[in-house]
N, C-alpha and C. Protein backbone atom coordinates (compact mmCIF):
# COMPACT_ATOMS: atom_id res chain seq x y z
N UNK A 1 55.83 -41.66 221.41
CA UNK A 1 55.09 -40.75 220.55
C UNK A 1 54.38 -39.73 221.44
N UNK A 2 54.84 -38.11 221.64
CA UNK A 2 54.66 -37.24 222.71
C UNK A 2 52.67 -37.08 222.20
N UNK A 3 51.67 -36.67 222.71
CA UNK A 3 50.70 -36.23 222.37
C UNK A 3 50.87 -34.84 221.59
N UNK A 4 49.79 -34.50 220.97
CA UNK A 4 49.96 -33.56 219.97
C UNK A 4 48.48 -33.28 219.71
N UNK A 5 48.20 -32.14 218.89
CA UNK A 5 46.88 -31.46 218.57
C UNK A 5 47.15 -31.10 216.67
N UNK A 6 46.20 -31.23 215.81
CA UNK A 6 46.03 -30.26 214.97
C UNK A 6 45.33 -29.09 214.92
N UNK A 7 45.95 -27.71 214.63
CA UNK A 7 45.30 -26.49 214.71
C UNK A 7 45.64 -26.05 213.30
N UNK A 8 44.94 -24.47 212.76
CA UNK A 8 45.35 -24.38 211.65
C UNK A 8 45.38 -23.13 211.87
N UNK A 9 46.29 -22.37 211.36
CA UNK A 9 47.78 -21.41 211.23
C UNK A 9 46.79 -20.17 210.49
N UNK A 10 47.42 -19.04 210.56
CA UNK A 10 46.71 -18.03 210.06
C UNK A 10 46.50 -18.08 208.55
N UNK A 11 47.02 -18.62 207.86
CA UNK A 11 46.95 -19.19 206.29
C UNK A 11 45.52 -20.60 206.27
N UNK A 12 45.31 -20.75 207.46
CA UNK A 12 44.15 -22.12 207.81
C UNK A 12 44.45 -23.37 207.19
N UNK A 13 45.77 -23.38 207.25
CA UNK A 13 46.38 -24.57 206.95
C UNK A 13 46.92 -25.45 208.28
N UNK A 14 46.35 -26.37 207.81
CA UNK A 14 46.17 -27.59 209.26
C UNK A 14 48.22 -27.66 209.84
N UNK A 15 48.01 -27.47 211.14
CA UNK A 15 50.12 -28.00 211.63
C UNK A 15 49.23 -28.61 212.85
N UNK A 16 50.56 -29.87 213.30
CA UNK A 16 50.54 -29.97 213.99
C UNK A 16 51.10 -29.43 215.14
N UNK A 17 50.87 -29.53 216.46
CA UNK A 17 51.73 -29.23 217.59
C UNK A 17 51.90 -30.22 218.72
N UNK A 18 53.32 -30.20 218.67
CA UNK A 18 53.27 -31.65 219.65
C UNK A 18 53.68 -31.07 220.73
N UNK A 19 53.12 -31.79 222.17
CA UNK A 19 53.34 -31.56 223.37
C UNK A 19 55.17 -30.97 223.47
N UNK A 20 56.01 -31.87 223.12
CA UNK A 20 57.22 -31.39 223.24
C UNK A 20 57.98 -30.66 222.77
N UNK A 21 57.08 -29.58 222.04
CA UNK A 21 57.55 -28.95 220.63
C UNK A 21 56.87 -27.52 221.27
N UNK A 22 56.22 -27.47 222.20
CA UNK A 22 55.77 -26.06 222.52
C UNK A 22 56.72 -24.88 222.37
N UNK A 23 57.47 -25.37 222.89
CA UNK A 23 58.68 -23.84 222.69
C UNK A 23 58.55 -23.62 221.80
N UNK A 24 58.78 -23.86 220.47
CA UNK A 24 59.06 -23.51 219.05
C UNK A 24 57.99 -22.48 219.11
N UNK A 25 56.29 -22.39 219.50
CA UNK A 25 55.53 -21.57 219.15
C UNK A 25 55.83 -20.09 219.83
N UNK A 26 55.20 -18.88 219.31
CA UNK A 26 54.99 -17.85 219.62
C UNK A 26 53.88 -17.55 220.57
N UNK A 27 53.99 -16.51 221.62
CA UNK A 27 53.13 -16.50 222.57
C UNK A 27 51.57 -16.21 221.98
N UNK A 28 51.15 -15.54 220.70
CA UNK A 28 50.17 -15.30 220.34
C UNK A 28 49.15 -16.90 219.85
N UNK A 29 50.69 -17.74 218.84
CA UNK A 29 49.74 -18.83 218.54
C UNK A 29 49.55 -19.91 219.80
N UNK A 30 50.47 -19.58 220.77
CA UNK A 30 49.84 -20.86 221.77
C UNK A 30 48.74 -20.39 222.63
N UNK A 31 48.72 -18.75 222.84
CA UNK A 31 47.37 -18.63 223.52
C UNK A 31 46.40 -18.88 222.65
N UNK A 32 46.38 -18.46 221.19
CA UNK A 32 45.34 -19.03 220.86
C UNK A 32 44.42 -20.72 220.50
N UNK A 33 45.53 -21.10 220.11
CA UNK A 33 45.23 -22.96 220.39
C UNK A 33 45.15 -22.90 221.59
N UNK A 34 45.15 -22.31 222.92
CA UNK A 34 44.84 -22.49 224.08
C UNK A 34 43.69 -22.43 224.51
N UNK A 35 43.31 -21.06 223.79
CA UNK A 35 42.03 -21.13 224.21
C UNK A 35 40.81 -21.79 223.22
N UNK A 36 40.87 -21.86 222.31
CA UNK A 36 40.51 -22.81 221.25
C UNK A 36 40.28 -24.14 221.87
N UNK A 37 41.15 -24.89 222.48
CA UNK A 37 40.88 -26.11 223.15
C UNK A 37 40.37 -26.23 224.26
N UNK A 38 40.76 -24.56 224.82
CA UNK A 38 39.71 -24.75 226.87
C UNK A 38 38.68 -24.41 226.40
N UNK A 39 37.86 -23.72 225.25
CA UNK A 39 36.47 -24.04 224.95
C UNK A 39 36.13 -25.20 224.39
N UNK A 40 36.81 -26.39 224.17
CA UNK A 40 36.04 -27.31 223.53
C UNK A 40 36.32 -28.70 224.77
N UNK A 41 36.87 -28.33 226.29
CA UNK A 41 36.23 -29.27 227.03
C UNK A 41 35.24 -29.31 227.47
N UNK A 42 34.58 -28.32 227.76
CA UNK A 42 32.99 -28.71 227.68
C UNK A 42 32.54 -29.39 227.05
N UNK A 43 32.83 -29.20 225.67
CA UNK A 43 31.64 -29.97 224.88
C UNK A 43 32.27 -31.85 224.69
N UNK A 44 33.17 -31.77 224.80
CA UNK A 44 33.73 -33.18 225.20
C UNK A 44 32.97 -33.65 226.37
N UNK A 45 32.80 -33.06 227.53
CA UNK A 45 32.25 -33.48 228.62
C UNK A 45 31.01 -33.50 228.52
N UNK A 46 30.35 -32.88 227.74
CA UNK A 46 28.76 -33.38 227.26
C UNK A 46 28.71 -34.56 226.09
N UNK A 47 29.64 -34.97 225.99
CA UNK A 47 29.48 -35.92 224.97
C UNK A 47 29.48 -35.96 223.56
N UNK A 48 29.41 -34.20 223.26
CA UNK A 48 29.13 -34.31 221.80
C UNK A 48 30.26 -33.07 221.63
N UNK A 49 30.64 -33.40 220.05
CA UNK A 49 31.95 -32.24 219.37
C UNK A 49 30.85 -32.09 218.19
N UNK A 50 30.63 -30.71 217.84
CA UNK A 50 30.06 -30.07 216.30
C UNK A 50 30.82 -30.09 215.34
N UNK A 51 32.35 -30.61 215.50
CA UNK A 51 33.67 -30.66 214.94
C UNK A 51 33.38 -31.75 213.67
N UNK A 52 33.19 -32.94 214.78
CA UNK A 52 33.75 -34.21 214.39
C UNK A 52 31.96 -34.84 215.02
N UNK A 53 31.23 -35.23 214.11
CA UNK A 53 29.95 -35.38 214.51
C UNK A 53 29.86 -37.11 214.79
N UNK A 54 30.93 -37.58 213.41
CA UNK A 54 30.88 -39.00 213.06
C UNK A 54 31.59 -39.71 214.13
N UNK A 55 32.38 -39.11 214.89
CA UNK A 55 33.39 -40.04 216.02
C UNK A 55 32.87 -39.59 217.19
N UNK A 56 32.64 -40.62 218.29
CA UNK A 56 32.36 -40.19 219.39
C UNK A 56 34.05 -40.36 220.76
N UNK A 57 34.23 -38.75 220.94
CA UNK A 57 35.23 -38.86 221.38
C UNK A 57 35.33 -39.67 222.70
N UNK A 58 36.83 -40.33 222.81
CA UNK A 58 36.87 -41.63 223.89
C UNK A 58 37.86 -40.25 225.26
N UNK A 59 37.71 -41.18 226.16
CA UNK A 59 38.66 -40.46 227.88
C UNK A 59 39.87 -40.45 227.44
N UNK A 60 41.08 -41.15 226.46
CA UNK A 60 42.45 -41.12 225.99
C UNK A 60 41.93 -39.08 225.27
N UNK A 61 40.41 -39.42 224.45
CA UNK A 61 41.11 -37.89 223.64
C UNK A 61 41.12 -37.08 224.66
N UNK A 62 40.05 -36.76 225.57
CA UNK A 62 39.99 -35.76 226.42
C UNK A 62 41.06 -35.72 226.88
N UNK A 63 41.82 -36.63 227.35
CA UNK A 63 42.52 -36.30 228.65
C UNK A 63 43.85 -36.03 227.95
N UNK A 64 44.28 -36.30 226.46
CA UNK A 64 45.21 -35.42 225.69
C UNK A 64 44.85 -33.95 225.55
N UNK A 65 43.53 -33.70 225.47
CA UNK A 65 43.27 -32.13 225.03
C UNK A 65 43.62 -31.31 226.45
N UNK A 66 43.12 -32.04 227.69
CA UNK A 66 43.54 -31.40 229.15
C UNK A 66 45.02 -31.68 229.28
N UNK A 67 45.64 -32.35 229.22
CA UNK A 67 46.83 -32.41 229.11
C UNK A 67 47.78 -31.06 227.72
N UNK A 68 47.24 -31.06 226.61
CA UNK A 68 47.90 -29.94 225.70
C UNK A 68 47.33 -28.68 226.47
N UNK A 69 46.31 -28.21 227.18
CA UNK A 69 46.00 -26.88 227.55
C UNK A 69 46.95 -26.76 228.83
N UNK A 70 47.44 -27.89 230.22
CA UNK A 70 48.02 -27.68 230.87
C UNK A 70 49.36 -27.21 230.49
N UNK A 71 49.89 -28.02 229.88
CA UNK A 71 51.11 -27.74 229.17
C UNK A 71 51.64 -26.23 228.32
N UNK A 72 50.05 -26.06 227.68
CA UNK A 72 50.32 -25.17 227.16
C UNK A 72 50.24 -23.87 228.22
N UNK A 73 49.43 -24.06 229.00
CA UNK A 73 49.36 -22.77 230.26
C UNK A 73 50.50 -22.48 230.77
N UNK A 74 51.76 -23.77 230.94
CA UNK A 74 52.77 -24.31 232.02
C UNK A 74 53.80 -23.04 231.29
N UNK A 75 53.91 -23.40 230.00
CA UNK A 75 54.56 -22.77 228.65
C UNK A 75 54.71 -21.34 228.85
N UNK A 76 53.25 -20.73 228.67
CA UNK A 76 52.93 -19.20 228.79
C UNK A 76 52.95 -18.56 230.17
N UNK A 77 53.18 -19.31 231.29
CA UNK A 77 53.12 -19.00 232.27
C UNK A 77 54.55 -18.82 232.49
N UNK A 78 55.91 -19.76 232.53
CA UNK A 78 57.18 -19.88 232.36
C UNK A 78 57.69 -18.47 231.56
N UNK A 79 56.95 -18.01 230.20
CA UNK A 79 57.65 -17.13 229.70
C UNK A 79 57.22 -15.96 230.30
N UNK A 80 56.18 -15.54 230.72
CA UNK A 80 55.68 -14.28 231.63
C UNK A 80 56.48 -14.16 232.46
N UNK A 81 57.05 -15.12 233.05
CA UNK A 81 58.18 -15.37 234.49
C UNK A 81 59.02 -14.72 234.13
N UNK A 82 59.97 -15.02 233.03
CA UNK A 82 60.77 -15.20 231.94
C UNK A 82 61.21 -13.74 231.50
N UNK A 83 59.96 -13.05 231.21
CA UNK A 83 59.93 -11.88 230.57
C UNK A 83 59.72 -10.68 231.80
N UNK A 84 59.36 -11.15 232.84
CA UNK A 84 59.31 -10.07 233.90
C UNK A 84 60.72 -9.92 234.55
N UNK A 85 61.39 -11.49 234.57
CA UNK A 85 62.35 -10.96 235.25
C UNK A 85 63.72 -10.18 234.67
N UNK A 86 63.25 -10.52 233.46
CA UNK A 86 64.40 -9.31 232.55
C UNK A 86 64.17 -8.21 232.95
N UNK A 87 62.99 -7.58 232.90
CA UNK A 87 62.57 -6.45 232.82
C UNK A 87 63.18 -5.82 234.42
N UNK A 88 63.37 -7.16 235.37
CA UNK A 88 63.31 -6.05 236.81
C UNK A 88 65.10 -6.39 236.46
N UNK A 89 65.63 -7.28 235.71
CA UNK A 89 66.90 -7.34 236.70
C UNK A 89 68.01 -5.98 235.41
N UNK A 90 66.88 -5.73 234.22
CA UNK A 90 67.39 -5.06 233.03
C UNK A 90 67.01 -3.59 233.43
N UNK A 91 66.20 -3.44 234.54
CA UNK A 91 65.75 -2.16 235.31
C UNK A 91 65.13 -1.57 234.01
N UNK A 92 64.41 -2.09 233.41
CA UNK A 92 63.39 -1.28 232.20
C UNK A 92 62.14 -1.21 232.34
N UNK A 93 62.02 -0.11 232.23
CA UNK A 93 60.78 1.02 232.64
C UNK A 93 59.64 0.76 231.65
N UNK A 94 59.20 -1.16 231.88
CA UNK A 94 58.26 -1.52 231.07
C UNK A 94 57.52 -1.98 232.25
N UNK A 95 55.99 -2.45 231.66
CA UNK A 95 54.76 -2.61 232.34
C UNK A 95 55.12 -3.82 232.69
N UNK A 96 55.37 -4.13 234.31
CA UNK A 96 55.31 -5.52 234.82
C UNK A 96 54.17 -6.20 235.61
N UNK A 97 54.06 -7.20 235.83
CA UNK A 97 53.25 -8.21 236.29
C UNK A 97 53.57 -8.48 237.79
N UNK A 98 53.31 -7.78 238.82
CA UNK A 98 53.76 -7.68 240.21
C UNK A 98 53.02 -9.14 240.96
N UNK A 99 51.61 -9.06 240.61
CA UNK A 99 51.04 -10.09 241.30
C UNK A 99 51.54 -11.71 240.45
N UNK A 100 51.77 -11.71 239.54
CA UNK A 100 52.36 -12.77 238.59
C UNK A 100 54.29 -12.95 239.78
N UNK A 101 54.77 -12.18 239.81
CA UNK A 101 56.23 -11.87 240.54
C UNK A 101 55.68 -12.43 242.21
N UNK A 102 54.97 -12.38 242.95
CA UNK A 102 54.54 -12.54 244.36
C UNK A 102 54.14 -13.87 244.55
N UNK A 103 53.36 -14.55 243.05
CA UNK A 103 52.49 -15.44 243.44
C UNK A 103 53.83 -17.02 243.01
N UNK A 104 54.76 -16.45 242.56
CA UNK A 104 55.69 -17.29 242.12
C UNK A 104 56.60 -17.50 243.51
N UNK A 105 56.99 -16.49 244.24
CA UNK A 105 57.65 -16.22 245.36
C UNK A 105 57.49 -17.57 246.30
């Protein structure tokens, strides 16, 4: 059973997203569940969620929520790769990511 998150969709209807299912998303909704979840390790690491007041979250949740943001970084980072190198090997006279191209090198 891969780990997974519930987020809710521009309609604010609850989906899930499972770790192994990232591809399926679009680059807009995984940065945003991305960053949605890298603001709420802090407050995991203080002990308290404004979310979920009644459960006190355990080290299994955290370390699923750090685990879905790595993954999800791994994701958006792969397609930037992805999308630059079309651009150099398609010779199109679009805005590339040079230091993103160097730091991969």
């Amino acid at each position: 059973d891969p780990a997974g998150i519930v987020y809710k969709d521009l309609d604010e209807q609850p989906r899930l997203m499972r770790a192994n299912e990232l591809y399926k998303f679009s680059d807009e909704t995984l940065q945003a569940v991305r960053d949605e979840l890298h603001h709420r390790i802090p407050n995991f690491s203080l002990g308290f969620n404004k979310e979920m007041p009644l459960r006190k979250w355990s080290k299994v949740d955290v370390r699923i929520l750090k685990l879905m943001v790595e993954l999800t970084d791994k994701q958006l980072l792969e397609r930037r790769i992805i999308k630059n190198l079309e651009r150099l090997v398609g010779a199109q006279e679009l805005e590339m990511d040079y230091r993103l191209m160097q730091r991969t090198i």
